[in-house]
Structures are given as structure tokens and as C-alpha cells.
Protein backbone atom coordinates (compact mmCIF):
# COMPACT_ATOMS: atom_id res chain seq x y z
CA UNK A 1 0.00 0.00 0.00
CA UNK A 2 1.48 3.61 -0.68
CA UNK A 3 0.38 5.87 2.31
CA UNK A 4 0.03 9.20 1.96
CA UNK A 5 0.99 11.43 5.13
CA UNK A 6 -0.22 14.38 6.14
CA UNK A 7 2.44 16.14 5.14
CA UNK A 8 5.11 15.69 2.58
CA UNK A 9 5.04 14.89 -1.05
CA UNK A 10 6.60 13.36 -3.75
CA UNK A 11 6.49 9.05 -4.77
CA UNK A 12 8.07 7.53 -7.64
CA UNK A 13 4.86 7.59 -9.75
CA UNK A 14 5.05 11.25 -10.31
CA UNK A 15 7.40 11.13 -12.95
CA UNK A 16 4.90 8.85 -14.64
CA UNK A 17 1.52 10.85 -14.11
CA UNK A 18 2.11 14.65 -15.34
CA UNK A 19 -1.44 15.80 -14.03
CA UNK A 20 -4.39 14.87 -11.98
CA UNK A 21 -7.81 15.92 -13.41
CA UNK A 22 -11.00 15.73 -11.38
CA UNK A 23 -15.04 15.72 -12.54
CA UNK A 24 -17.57 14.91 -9.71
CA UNK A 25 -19.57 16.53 -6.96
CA UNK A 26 -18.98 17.71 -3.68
CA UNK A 27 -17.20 14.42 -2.71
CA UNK A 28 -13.86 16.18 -5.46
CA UNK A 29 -15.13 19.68 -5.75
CA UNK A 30 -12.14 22.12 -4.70
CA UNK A 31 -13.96 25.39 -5.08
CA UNK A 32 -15.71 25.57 -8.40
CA UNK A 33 -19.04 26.63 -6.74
CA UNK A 34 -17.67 29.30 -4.48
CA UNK A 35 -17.64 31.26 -8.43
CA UNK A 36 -21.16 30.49 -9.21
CA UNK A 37 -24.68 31.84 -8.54
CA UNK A 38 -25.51 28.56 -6.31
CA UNK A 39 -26.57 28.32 -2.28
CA UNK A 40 -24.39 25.36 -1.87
CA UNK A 41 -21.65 26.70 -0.88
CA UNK A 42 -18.91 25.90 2.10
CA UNK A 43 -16.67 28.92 1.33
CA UNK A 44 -16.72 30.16 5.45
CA UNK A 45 -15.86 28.42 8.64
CA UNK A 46 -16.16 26.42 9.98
CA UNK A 47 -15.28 24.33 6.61
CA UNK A 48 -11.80 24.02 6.06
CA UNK A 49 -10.33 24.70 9.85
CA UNK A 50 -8.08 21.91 9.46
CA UNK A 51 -6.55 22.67 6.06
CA UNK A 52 -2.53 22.29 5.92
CA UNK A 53 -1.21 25.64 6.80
CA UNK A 54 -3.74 26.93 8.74
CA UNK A 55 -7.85 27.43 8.40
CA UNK A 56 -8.83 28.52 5.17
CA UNK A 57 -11.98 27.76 3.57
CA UNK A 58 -11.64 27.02 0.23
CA UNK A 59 -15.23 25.71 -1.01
CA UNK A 60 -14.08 22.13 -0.05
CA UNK A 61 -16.90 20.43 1.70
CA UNK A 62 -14.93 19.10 4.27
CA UNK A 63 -12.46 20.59 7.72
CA UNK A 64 -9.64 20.08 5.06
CA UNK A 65 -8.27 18.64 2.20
CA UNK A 66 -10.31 15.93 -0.16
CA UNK A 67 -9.07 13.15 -2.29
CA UNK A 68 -8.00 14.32 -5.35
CA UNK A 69 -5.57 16.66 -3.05
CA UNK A 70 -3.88 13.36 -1.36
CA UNK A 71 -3.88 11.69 -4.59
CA UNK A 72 -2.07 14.43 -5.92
CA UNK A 73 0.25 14.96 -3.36
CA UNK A 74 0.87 10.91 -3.53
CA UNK A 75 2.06 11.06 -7.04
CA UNK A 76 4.32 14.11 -6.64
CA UNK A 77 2.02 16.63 -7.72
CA UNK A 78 0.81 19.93 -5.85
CA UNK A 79 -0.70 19.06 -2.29
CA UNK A 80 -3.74 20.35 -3.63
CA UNK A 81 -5.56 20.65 -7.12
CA UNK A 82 -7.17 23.42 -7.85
CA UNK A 83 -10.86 24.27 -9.13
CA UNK A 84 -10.78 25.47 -12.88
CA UNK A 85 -12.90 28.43 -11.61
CA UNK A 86 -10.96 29.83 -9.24
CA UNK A 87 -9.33 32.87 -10.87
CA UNK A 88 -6.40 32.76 -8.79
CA UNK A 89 -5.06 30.12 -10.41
CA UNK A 90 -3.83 29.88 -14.40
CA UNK A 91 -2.73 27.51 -16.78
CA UNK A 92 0.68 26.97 -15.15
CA UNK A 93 -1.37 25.37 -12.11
CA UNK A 94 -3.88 23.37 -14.18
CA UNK A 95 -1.51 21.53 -16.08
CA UNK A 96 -0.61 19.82 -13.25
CA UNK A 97 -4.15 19.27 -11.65
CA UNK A 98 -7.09 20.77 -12.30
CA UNK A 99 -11.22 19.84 -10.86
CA UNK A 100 -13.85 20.71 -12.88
CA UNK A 101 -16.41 18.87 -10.17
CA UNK A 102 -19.44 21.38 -8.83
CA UNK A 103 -21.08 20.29 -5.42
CA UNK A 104 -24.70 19.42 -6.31
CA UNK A 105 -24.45 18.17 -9.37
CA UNK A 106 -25.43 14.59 -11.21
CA UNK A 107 -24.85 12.35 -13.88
CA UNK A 108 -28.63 13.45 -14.46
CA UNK A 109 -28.77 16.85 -15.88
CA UNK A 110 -31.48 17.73 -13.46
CA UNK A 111 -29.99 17.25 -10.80
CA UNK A 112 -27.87 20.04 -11.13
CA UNK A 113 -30.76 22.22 -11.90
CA UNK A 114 -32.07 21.46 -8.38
CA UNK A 115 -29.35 24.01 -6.82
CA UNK A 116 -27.83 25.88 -9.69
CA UNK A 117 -24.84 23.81 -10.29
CA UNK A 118 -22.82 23.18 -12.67
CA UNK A 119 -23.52 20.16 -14.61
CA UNK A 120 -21.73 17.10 -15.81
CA UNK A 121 -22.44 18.51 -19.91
CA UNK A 122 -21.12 21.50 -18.53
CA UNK A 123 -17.88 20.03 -16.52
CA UNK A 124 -16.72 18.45 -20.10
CA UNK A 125 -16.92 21.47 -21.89
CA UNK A 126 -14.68 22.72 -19.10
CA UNK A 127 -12.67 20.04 -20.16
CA UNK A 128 -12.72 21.08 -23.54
CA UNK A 129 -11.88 24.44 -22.57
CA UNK A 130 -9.11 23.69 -20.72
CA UNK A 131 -6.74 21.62 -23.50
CA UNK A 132 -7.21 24.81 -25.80
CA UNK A 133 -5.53 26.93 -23.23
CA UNK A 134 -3.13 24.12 -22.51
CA UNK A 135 -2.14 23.51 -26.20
CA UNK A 136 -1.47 27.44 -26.16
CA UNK A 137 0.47 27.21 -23.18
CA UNK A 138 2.33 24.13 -23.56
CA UNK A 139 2.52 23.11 -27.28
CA UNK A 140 0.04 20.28 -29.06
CA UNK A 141 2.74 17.51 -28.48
CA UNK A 142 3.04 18.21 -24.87
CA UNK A 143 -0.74 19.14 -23.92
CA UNK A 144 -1.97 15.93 -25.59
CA UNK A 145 0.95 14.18 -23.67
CA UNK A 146 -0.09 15.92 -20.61
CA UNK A 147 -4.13 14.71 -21.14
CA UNK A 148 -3.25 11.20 -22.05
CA UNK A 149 -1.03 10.54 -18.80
CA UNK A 150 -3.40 12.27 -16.73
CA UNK A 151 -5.21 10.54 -14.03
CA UNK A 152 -8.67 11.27 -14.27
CA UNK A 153 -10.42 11.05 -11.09
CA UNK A 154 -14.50 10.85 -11.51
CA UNK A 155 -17.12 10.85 -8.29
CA UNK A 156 -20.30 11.41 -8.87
CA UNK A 157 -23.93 9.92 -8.28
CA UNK A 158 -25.22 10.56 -4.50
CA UNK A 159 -26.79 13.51 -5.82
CA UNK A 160 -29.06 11.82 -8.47
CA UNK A 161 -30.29 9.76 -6.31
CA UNK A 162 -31.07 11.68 -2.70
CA UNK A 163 -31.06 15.16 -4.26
CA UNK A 164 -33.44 14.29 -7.52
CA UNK A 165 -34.93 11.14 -7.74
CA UNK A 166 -35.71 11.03 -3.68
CA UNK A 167 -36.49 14.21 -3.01
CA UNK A 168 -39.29 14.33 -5.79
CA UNK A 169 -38.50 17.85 -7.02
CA UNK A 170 -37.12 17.15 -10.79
CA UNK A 171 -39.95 14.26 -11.59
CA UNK A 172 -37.85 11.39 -12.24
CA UNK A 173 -39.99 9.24 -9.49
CA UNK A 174 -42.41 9.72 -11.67
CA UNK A 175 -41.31 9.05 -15.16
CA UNK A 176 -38.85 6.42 -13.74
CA UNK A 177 -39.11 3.23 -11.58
CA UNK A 178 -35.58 3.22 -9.08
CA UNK A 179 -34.09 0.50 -11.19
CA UNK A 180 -35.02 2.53 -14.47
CA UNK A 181 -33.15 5.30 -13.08
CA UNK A 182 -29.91 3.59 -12.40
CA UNK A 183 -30.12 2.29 -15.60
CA UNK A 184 -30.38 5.80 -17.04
CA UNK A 185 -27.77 6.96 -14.76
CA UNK A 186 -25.42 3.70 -16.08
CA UNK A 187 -26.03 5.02 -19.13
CA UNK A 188 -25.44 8.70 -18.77
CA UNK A 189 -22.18 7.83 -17.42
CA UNK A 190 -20.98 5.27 -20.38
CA UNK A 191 -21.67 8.40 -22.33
CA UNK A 192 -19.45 10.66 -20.17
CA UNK A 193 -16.68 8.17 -19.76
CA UNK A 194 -16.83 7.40 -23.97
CA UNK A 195 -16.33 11.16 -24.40
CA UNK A 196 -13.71 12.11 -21.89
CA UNK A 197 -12.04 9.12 -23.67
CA UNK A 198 -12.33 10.54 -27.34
CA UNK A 199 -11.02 13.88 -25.50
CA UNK A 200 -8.02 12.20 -24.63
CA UNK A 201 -8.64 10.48 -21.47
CA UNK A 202 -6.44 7.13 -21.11
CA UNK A 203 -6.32 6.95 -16.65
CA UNK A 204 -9.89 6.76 -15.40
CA UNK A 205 -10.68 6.52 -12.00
CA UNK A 206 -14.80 5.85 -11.33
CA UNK A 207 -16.04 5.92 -7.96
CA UNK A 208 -19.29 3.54 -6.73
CA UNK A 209 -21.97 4.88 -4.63
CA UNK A 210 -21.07 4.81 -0.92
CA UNK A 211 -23.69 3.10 1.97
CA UNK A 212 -25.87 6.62 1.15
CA UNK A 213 -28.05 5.54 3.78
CA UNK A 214 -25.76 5.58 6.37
CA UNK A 215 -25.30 9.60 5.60
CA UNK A 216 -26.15 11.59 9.13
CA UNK A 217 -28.82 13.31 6.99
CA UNK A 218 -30.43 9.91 5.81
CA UNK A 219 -30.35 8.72 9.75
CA UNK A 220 -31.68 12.08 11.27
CA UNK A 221 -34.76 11.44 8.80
CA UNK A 222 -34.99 7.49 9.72
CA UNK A 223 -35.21 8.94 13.08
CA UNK A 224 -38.93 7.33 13.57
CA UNK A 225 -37.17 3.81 13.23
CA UNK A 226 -34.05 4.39 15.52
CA UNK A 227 -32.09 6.38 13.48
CA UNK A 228 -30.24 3.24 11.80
CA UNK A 229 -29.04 3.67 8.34
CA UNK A 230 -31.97 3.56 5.79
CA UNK A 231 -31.31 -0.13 4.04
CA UNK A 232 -33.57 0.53 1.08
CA UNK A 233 -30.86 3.53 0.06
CA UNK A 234 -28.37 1.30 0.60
CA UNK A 235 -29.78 -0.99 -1.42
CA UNK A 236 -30.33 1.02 -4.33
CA UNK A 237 -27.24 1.96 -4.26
CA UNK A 238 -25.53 -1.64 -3.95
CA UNK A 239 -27.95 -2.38 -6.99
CA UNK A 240 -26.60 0.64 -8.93
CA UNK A 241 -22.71 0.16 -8.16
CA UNK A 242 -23.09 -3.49 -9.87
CA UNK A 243 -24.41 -2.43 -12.94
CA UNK A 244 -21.90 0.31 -13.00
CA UNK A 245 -19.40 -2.09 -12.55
CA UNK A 246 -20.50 -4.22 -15.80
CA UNK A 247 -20.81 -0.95 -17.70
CA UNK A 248 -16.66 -0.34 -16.67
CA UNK A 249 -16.18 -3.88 -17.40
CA UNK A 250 -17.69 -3.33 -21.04
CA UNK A 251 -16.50 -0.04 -22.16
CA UNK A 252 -12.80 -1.43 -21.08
CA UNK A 253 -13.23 -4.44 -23.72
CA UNK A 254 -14.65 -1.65 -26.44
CA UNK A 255 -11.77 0.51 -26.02
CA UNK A 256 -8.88 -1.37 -25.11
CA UNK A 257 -6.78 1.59 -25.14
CA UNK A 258 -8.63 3.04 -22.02
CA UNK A 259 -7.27 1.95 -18.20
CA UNK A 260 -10.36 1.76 -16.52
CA UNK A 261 -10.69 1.61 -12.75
CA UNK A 262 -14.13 0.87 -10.65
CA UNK A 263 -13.31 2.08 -6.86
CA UNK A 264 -15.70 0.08 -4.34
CA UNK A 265 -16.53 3.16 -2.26
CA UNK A 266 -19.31 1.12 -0.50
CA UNK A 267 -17.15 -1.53 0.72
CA UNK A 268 -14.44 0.78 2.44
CA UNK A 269 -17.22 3.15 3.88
CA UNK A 270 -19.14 -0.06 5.27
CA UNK A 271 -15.97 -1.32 6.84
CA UNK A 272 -15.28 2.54 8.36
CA UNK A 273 -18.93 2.26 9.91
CA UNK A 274 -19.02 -0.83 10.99
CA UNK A 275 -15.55 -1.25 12.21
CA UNK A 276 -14.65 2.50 13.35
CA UNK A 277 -12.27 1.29 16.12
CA UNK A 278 -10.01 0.10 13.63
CA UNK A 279 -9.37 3.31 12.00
CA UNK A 280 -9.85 5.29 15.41
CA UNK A 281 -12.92 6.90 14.96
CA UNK A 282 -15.43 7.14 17.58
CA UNK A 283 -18.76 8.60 16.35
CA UNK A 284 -19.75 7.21 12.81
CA UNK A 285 -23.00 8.58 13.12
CA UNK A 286 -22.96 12.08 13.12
CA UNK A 287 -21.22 14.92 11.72
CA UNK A 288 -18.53 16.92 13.50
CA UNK A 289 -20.31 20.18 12.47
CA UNK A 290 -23.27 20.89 15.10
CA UNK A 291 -25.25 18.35 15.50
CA UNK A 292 -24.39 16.51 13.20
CA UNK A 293 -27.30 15.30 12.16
CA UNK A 294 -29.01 17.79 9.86
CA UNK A 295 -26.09 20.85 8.93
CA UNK A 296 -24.06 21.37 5.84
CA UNK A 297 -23.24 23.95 3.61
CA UNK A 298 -24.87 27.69 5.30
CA UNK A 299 -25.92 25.75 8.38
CA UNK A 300 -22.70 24.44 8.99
CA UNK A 301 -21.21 27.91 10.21
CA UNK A 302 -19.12 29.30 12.29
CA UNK A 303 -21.62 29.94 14.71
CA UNK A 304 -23.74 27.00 14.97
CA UNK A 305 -22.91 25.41 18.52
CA UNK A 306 -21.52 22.25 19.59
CA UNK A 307 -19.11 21.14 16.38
CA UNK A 308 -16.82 19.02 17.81
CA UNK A 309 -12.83 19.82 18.66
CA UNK A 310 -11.45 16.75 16.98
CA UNK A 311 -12.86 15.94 13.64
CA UNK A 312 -10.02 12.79 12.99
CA UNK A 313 -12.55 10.83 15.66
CA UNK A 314 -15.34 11.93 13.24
CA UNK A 315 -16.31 9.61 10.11
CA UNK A 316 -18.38 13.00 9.10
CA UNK A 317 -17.50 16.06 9.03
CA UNK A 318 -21.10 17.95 8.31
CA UNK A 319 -24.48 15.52 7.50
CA UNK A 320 -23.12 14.41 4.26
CA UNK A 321 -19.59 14.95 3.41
CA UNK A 322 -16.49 12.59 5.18
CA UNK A 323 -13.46 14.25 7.41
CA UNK A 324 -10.21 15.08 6.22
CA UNK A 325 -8.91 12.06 7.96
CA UNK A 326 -11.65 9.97 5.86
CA UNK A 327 -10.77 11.91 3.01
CA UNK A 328 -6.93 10.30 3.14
CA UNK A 329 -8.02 6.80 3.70
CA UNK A 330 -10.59 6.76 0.17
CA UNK A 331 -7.79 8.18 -1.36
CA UNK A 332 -5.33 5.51 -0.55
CA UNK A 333 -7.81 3.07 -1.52
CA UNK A 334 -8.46 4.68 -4.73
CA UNK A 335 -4.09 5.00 -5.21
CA UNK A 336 -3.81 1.33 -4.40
CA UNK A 337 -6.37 0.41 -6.84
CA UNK A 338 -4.66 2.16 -9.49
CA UNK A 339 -1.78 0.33 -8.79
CA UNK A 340 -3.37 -2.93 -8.67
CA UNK A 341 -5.01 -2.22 -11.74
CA UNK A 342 -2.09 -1.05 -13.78
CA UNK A 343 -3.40 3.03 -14.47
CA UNK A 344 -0.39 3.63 -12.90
């Protein structure tokens, strides 16, 4: 297993990846929706108190850094990768790690609509975007280069499900059964996976659905029944994660050329509730922010009362979104998958 400390930088594999580029949600989104006309935000404190250096929020839904920043920093690459928004950064940064991800958002187009987001359609052309200025800045030869050794780290999906389909706003309950949707999800993603690849995409990282049950949000509302995690979201989302994983398994046999990693998000997460002793944690239930049970973005502040002083005993850090410490252990999973699956 590589580890990645909490401080430090620099492994053998960074002479072998030039670049880490990031599409998702909130689970990989570094800032991008601190520059748009959205409510979720996390751009104040408390959010980011635990960031390297000092507290600084950055519009990282989290008390620090997220994944694609440990990734980063695992492969030799800058600590932490910026959002393709933020104007203080330029091309010089971004062609060595760059997020287009936007909190909120879905492999269903709706589902950004719910909150203003930015959505996946959107993130690509982003993408698009971004190897113009880098063929300007760097050459053709060297941008494409650049692209192609890339690891591309994709989360998405929580959203589409707890944002849109349960939450009964966009219609999709309606015009789809839960199984339908998946499969339309599936299938919006095969689409957004075949085009990043015809973009240049050759390192693919896709993340599976976590126990979304288990979120402190999902318990606060199971509340009635104990507060346990809500099994039929977890089932859903064990249901979805296995056809995502035979989608992966197809697209890598139509384009051979394309190193195609599933990460098993559910599994580790399960294992980090179930088992919290082993990884130190003490409360797997609740947030760190408040109470835990309900806050995030603008009720996560820095005067809402009782956040907790140590967030590493914390699985959560608000009602939805894992601790730093959390943060480093999904991304060694996701490193050591790459590894065993030959993207890097």
C-alpha cells in the first residue's frame, strides 16, 4: 500500500503521471461553486479549519483537504488541485491538476438544476476548454501528452439519487421506476466516460456509490425507526454500483486503449462504519459540524454550537460529506487500486 501522510510529497509515480484531473460533486469539488450563482456553498468556517497551513476555507466540503488533493500529493504533484474556476489560479497550475467537479451536481442533468450547479455537460466542456488553453500554453505535443497521462479522477452519483430522484423535485420518481433510473444513470455515465475518452482520457478513476443511507442526513430522517441507516438507500445503491461495474467492465473491452478503474466506495465506507475502532474513529453517526445530524453547507457555520474539537474521531464532518482524515483513507484506496489495476 502507498500511504500518503499528512504532510510531505513526492512518490516515484510522479514522474509517470504529469497531471491529476477531477469531474464529480462535492465528494472532489475544490472550489468551483464558491464562483457560481448557487446556495451550496462551504466557502466560510467552519469548513476548512483543518486545512494544511492553517484554516482557510476554500469551497471544499470538508475541515480540510479531499481526495483528489492526497492523490495528488501521492504522485508528486501539488498538495492540492485546484478548481478550474478559481481565478487565482492559471494555466501553469492546471496543467498539473485541475477539478472541474461542482457540489450538487449529477450524472442526471437535473440534478444540477435542483441548486444551480454546474452540470456534468457543462464540466466536459470545461474540459474542452481547458486543453485549448493548454495547447497554447504548452505546445500540441506536450498538452496531448499531458491529457493522455493524466489521471482522471471521476465521483459522482449521490446527488441523483437523494437530491433528484428522492427528493421528488425534478420528476424522475415519476417518469422512472428506481431500477429505471440507475439504468439511465449507467447510461449517462458510459456516455461521459466514452467522451472524456475521445477527448483524450487514457487513466480513469470511477467511484461507486457509498452506503448513502448511512449519511447523518439519511439517519436524522430514519429517526422514527431508531435512526439506523436507511437499508432501502443502501440498497439502491448496492444495486446501482453493480451495474456500474459491468458498464466499466464493457466499455474497457470496447476501447482497449482506455485503463479503466471501478473504486468500491461502498465496501471501504461499510468497513469505516461498521468497524470505526479500527481506523480510530469514535462517532460514525454524526457529523462533527453541530449536530451533526441535519447541517451542511450555510448551516454548517461558524456559529452554529456544539461542532466538535477533533474531527479525525469523526467519520463525518457535516451531515453528508467525510473528514479530512476519511478523506486520506478513500484516497489511498483509490491510489492502491490504481496500482493494482495497472493506471499507474
Amino acid at each position: 500500500m502507498l500511504v500518503l501522510n499528512s504532510g510531505g510529497s513526492g512518490s516515484a509515480a510522479g514522474a509517470v503521471v504529469p497531471a491529476v484531473i477531477v469531474f464529480g460533486d462535492s465528494t472532489v469539488d475544490t472550489g468551483n461553486n464558491n464562483q457560481i450563482g448557487t446556495t451550496l456553498r462551504s466557502d466560510f468556517p467552519p469548513y476548512g479549519r483543518d486545512m494544511p497551513g492553517g484554516a482557510r476555507a476554500t469551497g471544499r466540503f470538508g475541515n480540510g483537504r479531499l481526495p483528489p488533493d492526497f492523490i495528488s500529493e501521492a504522485l508528486g504533484l501539488p498538495p492540492l488541485v485546484p478548481a478550474y474556476l478559481d481565478p487565482a489560479y492559471g494555466i501553469g497550475d492546471f496543467a498539473r491538476g485541475v477539478c472541474f467537479a461542482s457540489a450538487g451536481t449529477g450524472v442526471d442533468n437535473a440534478t444540477a438544476g435542483v441548486l444551480a450547479v454546474i452540470p456534468l455537460w457543462k464540466e466536459v466542456e470545461y474540459y474542452k476548454d481547458y486543453q485549448l488553453r493548454l495547447r497554447a500554453y504548452a505546445g500540441a505535443e506536450r498538452a496531448r501528452a499531458i491529457v493522455r497521462g493524466a489521471l482522471h479522477v471521476v465521483s459522482i452519483g449521490t446527488n441523483d439519487f437523494l437530491e433528484n430522484y428522492y427528493m421528488l423535485g425534478t420528476g424522475r420518481f415519476a417518469e422512472y421506476t428506481v431500477a429505471e433510473f440507475s439504468d439511465f444513470l449507467v447510461a449517462g455515465a458510459r456516455r461521459f466516460l466514452s467522451e472524456i475518452h475521445r477527448l483524450g482520457a487514457r487513466r480513469v478513476t470511477f467511484a461507486g456509490l457509498a452506503p448513502i443511507g448511512c449519511l447523518p442526513l439519511e439517519r436524522a430522517e430514519n429517526m422514527i425507526h431508531g435512526g439506523g441507516c436507511i437499508e432501502e438507500y443502501n440498497r439502491v445503491a448496492r444495486e446501482y454500483n453493480a451495474k456500474v461495474e459491468a458498464m466499466l467492465g464493457a466499455l474497457r473491452a470496447e476501447l482497449p486503449d482506455l485503463r479503466l478503474a471501478y473504486v468500491p466506495v461502498y465496501d471501504t465506507m461499510l468497513d469505516l462504519v461498521t468497524n470505526p475502532a479500527k481506523f480510530g474513529l469514535e462517532n460514525v453517526e454524526e457529523g462533527c459540524c453541530a449536530t451533526g445530524r441535519f447541517e451542511m453547507g450555510f448551516m454548517c457555520n461558524d456559529e452554529a454550537p456544539m461542532t466538535c474539537a477533533d474531527a479525525d474521531k469523526f467519520l463525518f464532518w457535516d451531515a453528508f460529506h467525510p473528514t479530512q482524515k476519511v478523506n486520506r483513507i478513500m484516497a489511498n484506496h483509490t491510489i492502491d487500486i490504481c496500482y493494482q489495476q495497472g493506471l499507474l
